[in-house]
N, C-alpha and C. Protein backbone atom coordinates (compact mmCIF):
# COMPACT_ATOMS: atom_id res chain seq x y z
N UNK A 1 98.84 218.89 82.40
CA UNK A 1 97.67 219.25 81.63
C UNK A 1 96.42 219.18 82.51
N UNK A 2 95.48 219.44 82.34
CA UNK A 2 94.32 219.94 83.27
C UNK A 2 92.79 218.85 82.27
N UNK A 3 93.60 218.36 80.95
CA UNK A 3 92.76 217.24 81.00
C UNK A 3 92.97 216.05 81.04
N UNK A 4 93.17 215.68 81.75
CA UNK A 4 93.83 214.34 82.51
C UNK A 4 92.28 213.34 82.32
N UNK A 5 92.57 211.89 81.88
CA UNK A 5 91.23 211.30 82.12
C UNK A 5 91.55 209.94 82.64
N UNK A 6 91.08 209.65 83.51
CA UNK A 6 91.00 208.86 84.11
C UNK A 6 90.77 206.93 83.56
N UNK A 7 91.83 205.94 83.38
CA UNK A 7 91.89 205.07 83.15
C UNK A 7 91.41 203.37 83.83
N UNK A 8 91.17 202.78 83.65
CA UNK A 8 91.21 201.60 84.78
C UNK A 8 91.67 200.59 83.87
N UNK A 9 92.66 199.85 84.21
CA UNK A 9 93.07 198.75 83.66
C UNK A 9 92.02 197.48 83.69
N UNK A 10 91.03 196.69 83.37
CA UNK A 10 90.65 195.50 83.78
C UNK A 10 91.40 194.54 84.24
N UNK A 11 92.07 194.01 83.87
CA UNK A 11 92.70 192.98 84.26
C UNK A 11 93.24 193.55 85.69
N UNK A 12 93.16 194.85 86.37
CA UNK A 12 93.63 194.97 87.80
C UNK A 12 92.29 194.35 88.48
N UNK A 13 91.01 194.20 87.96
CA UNK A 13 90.28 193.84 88.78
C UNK A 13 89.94 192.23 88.16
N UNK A 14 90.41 192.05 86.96
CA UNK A 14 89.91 190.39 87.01
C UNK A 14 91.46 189.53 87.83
N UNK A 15 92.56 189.70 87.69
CA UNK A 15 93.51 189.24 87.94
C UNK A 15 94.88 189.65 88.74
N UNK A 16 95.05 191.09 88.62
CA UNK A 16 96.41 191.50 89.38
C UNK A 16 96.04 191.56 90.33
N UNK A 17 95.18 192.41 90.80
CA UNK A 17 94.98 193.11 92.34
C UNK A 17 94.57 191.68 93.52
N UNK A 18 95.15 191.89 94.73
CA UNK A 18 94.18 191.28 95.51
C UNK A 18 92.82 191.31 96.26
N UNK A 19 92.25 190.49 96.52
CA UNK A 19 90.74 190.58 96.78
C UNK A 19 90.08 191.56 97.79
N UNK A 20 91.87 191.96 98.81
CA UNK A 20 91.04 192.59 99.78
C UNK A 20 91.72 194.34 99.06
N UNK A 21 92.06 194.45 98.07
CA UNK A 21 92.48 195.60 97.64
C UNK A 21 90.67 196.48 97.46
N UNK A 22 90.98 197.80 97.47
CA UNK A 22 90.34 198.84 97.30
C UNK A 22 90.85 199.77 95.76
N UNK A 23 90.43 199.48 94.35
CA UNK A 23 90.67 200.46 93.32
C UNK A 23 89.77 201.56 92.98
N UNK A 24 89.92 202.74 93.47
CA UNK A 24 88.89 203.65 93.20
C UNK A 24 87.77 203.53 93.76
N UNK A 25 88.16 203.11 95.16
CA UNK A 25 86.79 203.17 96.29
C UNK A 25 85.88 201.80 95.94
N UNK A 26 86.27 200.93 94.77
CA UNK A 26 85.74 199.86 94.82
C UNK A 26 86.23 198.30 95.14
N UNK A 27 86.00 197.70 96.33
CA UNK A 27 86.34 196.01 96.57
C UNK A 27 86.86 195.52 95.61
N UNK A 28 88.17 195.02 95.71
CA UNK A 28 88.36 193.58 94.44
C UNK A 28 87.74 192.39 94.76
N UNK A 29 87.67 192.12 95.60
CA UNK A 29 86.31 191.18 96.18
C UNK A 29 85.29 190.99 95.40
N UNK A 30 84.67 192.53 95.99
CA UNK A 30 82.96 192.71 96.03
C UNK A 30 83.00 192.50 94.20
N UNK A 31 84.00 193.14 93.14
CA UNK A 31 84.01 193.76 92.12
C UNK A 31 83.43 191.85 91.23
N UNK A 32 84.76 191.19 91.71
CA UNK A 32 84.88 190.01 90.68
C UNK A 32 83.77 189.56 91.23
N UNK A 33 83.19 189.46 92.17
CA UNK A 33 81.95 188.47 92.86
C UNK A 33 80.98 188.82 92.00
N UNK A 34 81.03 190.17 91.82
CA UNK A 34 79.32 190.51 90.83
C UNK A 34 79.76 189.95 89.70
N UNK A 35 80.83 189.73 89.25
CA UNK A 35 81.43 189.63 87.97
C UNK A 35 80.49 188.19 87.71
N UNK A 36 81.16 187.54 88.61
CA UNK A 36 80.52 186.19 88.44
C UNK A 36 79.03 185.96 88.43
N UNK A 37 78.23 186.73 89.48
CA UNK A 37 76.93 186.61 89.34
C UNK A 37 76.63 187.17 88.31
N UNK A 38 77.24 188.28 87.34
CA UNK A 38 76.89 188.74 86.02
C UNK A 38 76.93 187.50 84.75
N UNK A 39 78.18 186.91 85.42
CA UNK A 39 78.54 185.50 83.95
C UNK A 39 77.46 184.68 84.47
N UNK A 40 77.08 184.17 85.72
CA UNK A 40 75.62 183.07 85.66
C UNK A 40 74.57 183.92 84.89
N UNK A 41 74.28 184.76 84.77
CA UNK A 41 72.90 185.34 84.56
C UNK A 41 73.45 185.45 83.24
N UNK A 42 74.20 185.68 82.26
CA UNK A 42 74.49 185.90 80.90
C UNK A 42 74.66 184.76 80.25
N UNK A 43 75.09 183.63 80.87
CA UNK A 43 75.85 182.89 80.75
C UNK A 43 75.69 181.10 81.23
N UNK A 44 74.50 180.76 81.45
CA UNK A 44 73.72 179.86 82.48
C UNK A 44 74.82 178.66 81.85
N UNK A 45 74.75 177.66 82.66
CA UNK A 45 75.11 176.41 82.07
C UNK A 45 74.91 175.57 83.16
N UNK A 46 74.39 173.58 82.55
CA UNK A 46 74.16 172.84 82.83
C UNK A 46 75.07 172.10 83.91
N UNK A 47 75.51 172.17 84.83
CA UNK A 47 76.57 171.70 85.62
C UNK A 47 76.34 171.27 87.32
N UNK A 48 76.81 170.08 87.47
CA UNK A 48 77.04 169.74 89.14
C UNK A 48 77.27 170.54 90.15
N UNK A 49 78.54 171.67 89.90
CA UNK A 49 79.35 172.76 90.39
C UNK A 49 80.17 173.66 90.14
N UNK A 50 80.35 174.58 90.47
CA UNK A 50 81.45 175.19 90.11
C UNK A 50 82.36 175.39 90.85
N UNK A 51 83.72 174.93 90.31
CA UNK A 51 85.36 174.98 90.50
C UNK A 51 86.17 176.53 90.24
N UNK A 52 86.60 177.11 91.39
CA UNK A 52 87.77 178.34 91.10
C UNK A 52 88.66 177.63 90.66
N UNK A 53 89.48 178.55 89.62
CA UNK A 53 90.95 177.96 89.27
C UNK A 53 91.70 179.56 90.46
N UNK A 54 92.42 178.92 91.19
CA UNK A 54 92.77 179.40 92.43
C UNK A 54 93.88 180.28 92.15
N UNK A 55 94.29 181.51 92.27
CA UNK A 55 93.46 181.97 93.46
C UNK A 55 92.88 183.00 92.78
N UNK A 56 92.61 183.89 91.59
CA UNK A 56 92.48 184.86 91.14
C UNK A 56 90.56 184.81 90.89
N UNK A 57 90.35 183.90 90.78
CA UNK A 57 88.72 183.23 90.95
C UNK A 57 88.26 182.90 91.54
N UNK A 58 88.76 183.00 92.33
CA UNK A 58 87.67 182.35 93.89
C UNK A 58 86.59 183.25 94.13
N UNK A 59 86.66 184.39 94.05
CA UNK A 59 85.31 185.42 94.36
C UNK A 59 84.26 185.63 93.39
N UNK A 60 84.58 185.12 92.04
CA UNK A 60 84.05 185.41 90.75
C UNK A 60 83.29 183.90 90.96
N UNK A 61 84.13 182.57 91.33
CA UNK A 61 83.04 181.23 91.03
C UNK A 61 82.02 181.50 92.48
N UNK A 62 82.29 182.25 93.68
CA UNK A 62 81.21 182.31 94.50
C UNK A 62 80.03 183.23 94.31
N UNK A 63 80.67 184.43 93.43
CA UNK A 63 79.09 184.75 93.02
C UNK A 63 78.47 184.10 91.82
N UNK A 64 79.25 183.13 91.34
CA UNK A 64 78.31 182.15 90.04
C UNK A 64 77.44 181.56 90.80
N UNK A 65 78.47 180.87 91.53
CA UNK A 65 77.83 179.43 91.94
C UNK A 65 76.90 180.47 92.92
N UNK A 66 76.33 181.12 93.51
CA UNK A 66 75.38 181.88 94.26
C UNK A 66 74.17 182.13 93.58
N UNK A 67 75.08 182.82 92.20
CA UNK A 67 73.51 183.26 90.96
C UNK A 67 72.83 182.38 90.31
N UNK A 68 73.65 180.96 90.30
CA UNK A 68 73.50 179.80 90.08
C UNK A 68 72.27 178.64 90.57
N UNK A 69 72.94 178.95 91.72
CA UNK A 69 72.40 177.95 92.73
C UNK A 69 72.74 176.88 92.78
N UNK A 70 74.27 176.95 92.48
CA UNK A 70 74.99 175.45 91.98
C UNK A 70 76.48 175.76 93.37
N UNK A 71 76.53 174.60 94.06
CA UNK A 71 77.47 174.37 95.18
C UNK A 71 79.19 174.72 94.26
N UNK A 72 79.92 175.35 95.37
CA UNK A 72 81.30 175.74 95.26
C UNK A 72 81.87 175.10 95.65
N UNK A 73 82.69 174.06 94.95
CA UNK A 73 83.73 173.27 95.27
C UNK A 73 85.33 173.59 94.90
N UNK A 74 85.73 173.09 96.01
CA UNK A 74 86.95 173.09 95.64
C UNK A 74 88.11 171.95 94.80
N UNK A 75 87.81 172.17 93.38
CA UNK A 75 88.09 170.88 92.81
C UNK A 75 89.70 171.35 92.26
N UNK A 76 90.13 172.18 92.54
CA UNK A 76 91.62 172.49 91.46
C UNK A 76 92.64 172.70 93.17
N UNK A 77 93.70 172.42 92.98
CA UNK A 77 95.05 173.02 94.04
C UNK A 77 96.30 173.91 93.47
N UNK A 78 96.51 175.00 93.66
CA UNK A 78 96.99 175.04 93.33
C UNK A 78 98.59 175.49 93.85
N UNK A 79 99.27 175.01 93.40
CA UNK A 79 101.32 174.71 93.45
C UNK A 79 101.59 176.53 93.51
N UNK A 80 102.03 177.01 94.78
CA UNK A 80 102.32 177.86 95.14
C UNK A 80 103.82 178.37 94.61
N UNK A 81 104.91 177.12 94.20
CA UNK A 81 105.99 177.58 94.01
C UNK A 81 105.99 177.96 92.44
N UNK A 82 104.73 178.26 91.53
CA UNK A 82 104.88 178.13 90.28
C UNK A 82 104.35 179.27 89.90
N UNK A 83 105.22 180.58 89.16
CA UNK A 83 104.90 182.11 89.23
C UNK A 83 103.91 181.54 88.36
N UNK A 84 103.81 182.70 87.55
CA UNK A 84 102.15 183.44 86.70
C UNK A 84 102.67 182.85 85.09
N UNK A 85 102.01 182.23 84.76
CA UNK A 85 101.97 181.36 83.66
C UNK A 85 101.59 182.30 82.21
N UNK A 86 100.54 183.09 82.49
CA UNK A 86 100.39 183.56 81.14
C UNK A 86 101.13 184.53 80.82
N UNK A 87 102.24 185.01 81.63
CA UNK A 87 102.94 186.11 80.60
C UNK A 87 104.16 185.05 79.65
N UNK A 88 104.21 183.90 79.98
CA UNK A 88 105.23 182.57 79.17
C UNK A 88 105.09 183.01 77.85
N UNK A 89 106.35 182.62 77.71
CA UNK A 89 106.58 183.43 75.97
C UNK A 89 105.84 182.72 74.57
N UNK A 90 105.76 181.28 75.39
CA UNK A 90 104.91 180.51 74.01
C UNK A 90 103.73 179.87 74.64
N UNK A 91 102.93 179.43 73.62
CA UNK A 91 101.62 179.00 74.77
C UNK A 91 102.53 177.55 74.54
N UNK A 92 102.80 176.65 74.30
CA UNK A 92 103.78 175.84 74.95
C UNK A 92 104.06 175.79 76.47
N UNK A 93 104.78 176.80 76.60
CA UNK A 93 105.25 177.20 78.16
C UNK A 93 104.43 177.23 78.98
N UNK A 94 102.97 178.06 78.44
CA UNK A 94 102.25 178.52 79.00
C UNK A 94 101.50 177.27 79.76
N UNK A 95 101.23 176.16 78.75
CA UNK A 95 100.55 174.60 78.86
C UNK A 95 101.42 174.03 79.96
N UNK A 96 102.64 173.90 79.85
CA UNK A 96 103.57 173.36 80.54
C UNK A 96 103.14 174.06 82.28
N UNK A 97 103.40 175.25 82.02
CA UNK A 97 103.53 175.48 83.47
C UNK A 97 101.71 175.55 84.20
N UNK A 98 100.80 175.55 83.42
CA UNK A 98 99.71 174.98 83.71
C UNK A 98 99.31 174.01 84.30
N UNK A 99 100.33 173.14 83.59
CA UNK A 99 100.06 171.46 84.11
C UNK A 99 101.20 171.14 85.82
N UNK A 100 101.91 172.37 85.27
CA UNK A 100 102.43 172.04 86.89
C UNK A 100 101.87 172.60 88.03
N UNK A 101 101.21 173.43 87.94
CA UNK A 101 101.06 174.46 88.65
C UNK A 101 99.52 174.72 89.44
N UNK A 102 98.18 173.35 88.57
CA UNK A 102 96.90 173.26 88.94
C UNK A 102 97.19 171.72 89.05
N UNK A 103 96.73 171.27 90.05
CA UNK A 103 96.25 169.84 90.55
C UNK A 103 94.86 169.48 90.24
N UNK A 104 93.84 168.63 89.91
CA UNK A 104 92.61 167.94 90.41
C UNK A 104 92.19 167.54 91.53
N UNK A 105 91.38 167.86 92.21
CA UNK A 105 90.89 167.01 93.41
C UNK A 105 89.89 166.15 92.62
N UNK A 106 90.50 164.99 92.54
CA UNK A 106 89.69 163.89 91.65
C UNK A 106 88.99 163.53 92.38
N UNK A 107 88.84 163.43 93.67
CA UNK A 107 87.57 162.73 94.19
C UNK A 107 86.27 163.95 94.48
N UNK A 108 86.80 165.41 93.90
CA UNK A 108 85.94 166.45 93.82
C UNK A 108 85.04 166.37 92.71
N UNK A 109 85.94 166.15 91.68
CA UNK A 109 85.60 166.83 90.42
C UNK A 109 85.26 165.28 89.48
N UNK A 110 85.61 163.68 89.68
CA UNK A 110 85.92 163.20 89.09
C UNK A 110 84.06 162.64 88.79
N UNK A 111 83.86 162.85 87.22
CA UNK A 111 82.64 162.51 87.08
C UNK A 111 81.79 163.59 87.05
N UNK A 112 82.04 164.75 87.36
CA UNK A 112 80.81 165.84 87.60
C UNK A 112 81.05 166.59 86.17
N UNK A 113 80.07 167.05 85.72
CA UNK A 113 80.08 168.12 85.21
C UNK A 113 80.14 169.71 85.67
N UNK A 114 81.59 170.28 85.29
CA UNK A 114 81.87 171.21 85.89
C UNK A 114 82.22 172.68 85.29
């Protein structure tokens, strides 16, 4: 057909894609980073720092914490051997493999508002 229209999934740019991917001539990088400087400016809040939950956020909490003016820490680790949690069939599962799968850096995070 000759009207074909053109789609973009979001979630390829908040979560599937990687950072150094290119979708439609635009950075997954550059894309989530504004993202984030868009959520500080919409979105302000009272806090010590801001924490990526790793790895799909890391570019999104550096343009917060940028629009912010609030330091980027690295307060979460996260367990490499533990696939992708939210497609889990119950949020049960979903909790479960959450808790395995993100660590605290308690001497990052412990006490701050974050």
């Amino acid at each position: 057909t000759d009207r074909t229209q053109l789609a973009i999934c979001s979630m390829e740019f908040i979560y599937f894609a990687r950072p150094d991917s290119n979708i439609y001539g635009v950075n997954v990088h550059s894309a989530r980073k504004r993202m984030g400087a868009r959520l500080a400016q919409e979105s302000p809040v009272d806090a010590d720092m801001v924490i990526a939950v790793p790895n799909s956020s890391l570019s999104a909490a550096s343009g917060y914490s940028e629009q912010a003016h609030l330091p980027n820490e690295m307060g979460l680790i996260k367990n490499q051997y533990v696939a992708r949690t939210f497609i889990q069939p119950t949020q049960e599962l979903r909790e479960q493999g959450v808790r395995m799968k993100l660590a605290a850096v308690r001497g990052v995070v412990s006490g701050k508002r974050v």
